[in-house]
N, C-alpha and C. Protein backbone atom coordinates (compact mmCIF):
# COMPACT_ATOMS: atom_id res chain seq x y z
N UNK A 1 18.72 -26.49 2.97
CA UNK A 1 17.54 -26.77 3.76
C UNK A 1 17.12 -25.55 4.57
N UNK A 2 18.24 -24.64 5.00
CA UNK A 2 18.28 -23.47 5.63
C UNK A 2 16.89 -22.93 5.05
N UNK A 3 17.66 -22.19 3.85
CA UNK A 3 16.58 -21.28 2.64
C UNK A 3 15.41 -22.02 2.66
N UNK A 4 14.92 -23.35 3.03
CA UNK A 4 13.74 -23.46 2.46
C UNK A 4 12.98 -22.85 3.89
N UNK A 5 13.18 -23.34 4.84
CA UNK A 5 12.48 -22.80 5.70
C UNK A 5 12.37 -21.46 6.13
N UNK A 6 13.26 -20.54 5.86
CA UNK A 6 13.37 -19.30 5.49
C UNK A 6 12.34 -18.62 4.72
N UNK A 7 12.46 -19.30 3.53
CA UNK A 7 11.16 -19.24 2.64
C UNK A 7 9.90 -19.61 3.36
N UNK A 8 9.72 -20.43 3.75
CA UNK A 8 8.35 -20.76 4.10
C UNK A 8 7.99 -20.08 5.52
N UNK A 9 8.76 -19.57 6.29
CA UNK A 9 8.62 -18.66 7.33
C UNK A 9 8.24 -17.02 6.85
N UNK A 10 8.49 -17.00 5.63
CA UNK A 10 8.86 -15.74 5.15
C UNK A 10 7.16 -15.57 4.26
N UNK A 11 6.52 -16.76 3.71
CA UNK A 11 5.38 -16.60 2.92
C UNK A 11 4.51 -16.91 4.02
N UNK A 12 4.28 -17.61 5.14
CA UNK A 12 3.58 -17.66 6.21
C UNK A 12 3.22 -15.93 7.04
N UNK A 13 4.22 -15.79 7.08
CA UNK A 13 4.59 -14.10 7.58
C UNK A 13 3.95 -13.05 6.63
N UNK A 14 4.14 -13.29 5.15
CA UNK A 14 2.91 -12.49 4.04
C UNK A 14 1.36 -12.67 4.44
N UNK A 15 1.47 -13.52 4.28
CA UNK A 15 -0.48 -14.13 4.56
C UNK A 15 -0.58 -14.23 5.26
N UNK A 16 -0.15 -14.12 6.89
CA UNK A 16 -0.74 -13.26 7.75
C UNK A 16 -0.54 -11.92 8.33
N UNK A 17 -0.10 -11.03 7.46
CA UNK A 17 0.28 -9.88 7.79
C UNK A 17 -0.89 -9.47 6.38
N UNK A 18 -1.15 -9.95 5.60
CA UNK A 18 -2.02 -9.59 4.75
C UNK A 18 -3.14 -9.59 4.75
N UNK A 19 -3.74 -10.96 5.86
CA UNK A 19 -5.09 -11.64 6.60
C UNK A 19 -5.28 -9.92 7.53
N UNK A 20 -3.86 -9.37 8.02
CA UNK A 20 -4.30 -8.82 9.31
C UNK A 20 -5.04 -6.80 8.57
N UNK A 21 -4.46 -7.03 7.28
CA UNK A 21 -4.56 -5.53 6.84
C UNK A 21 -5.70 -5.82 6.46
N UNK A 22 -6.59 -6.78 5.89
CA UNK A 22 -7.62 -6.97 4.76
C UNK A 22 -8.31 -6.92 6.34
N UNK A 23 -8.29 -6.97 7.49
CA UNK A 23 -9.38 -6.91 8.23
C UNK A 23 -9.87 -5.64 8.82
N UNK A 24 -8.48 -4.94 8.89
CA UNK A 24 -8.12 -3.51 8.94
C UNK A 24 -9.27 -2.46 8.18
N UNK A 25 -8.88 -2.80 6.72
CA UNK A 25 -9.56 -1.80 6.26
C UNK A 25 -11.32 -2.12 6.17
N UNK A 26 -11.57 -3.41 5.89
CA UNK A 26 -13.33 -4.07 6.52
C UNK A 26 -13.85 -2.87 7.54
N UNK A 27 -12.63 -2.81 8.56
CA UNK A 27 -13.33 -1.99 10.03
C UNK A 27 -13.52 -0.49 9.77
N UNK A 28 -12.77 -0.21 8.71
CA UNK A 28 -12.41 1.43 8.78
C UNK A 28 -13.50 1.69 7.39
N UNK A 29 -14.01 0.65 6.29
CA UNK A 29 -14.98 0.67 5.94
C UNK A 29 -16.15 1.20 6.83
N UNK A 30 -16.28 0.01 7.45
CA UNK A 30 -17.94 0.07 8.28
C UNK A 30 -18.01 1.15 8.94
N UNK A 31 -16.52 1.68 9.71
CA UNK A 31 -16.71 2.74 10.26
C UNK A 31 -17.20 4.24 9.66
N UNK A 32 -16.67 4.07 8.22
CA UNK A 32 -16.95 5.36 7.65
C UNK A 32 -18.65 5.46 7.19
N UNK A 33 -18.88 4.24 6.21
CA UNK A 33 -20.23 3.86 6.33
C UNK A 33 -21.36 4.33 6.84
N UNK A 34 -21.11 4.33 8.23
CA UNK A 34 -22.21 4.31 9.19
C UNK A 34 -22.28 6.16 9.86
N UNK A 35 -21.20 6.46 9.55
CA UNK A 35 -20.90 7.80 10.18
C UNK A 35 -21.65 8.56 8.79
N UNK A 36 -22.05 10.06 9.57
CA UNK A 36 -23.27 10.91 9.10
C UNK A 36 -22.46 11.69 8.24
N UNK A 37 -21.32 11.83 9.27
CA UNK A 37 -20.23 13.18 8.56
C UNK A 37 -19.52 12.66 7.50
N UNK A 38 -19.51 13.16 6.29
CA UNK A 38 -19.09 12.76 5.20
C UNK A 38 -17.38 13.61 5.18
N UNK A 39 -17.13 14.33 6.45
CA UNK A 39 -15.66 15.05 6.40
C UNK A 39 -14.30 13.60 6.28
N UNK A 40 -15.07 12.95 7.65
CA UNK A 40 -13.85 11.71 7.93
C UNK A 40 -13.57 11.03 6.62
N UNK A 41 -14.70 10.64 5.69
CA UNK A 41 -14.88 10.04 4.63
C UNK A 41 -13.57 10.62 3.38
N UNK A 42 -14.28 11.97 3.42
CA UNK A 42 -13.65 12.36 2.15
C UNK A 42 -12.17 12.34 2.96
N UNK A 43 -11.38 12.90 4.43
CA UNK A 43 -10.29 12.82 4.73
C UNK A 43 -9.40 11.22 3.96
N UNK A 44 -10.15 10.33 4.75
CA UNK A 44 -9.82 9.07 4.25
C UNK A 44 -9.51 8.93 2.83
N UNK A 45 -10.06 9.16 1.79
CA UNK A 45 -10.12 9.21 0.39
C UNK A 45 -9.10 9.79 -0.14
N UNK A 46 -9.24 11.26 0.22
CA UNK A 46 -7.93 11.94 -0.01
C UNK A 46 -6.52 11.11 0.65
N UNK A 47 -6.76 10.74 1.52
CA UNK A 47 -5.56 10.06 2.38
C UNK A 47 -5.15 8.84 1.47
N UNK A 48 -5.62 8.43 0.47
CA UNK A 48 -5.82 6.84 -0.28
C UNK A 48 -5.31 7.49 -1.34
N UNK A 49 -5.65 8.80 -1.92
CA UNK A 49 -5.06 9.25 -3.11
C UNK A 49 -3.68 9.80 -3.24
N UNK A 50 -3.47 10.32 -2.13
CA UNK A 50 -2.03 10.36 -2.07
C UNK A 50 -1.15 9.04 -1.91
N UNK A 51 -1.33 8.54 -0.98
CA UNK A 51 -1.06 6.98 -0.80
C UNK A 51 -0.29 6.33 -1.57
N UNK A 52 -1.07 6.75 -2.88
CA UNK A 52 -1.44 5.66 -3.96
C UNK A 52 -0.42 6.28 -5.31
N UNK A 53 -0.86 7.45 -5.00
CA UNK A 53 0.13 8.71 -5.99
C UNK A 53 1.59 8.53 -5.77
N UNK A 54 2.15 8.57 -4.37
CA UNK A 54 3.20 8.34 -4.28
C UNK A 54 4.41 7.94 -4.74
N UNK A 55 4.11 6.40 -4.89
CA UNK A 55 5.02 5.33 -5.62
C UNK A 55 5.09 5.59 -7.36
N UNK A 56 4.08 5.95 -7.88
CA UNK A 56 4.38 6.68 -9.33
C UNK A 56 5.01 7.65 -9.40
N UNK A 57 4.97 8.71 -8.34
CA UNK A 57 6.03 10.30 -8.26
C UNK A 57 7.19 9.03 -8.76
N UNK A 58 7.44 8.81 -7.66
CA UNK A 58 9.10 8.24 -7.19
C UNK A 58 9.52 6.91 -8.58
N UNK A 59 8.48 6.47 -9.30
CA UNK A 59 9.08 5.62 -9.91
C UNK A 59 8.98 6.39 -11.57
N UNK A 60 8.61 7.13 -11.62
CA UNK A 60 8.62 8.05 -12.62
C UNK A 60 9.70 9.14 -12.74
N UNK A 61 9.97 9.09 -11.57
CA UNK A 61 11.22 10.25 -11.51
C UNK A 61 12.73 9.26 -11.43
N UNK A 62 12.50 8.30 -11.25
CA UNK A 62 13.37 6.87 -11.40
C UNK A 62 13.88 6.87 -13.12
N UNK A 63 12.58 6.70 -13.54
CA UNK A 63 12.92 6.62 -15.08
C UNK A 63 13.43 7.80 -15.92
N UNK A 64 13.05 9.12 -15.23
CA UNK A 64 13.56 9.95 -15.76
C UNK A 64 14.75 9.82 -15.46
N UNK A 65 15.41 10.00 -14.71
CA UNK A 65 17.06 9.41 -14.09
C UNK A 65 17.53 8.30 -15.01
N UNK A 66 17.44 7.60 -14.95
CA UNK A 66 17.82 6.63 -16.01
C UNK A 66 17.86 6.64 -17.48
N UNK A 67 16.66 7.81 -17.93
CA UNK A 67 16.71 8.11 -19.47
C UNK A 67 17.25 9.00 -19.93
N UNK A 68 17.67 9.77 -18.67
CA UNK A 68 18.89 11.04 -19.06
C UNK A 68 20.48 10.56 -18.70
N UNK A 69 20.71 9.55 -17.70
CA UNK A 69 21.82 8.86 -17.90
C UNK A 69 22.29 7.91 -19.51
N UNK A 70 21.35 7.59 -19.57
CA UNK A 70 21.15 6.56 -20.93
C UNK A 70 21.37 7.53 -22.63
N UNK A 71 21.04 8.56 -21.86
CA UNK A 71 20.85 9.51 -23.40
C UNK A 71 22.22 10.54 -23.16
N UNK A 72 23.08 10.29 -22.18
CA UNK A 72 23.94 10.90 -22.29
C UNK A 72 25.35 10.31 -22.51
C-alpha cells in the first residue's frame, strides 16, 4: 500500500513540475517576441541547441563504450 502512494505522490509531483516549466517557457516566449533585439533571441536558441545536443554526445559515447567492450 506503501508503493502505491509513493507512486501517486511521485506522478502528482511530474504534472506539476511539468504544469510549472510549460508556463516557464510561454513567458520567455513572449518575452523574446516582443523584444526588438534579435541578440537575446538568437542567445536563447543557441542556448536550446546545445541543451538539446548534449544528451546525444553522452549517449552516443555510451554506445561506443559498449560496442568496443562487446567487440572485444
Amino acid at each position: 500500500m506503501k508503493s502505491i502512494k509513493h507512486a501517486l505522490l511521485f506522478f502528482f509531483f511530474l504534472i506539476f513540475y511539468t504544469l510549472e516549466t510549460n508556463a516557464q517557457c510561454a513567458m520567455c516566449r513572449a518575452v523574446l517576441e516582443s523584444e526588438e533585439n534579435f541578440a537575446a533571441a538568437e542567445g536563447i536558441n543557441n542556448g536550446i541547441v546545445y541543451l538539446m545536443a548534449l544528451p546525444y554526445i553522452l549517449v552516443a559515447g555510451l554506445f561506443y563504450f559498449v560496442y568496443k567492450k562487446m567487440k572485444s
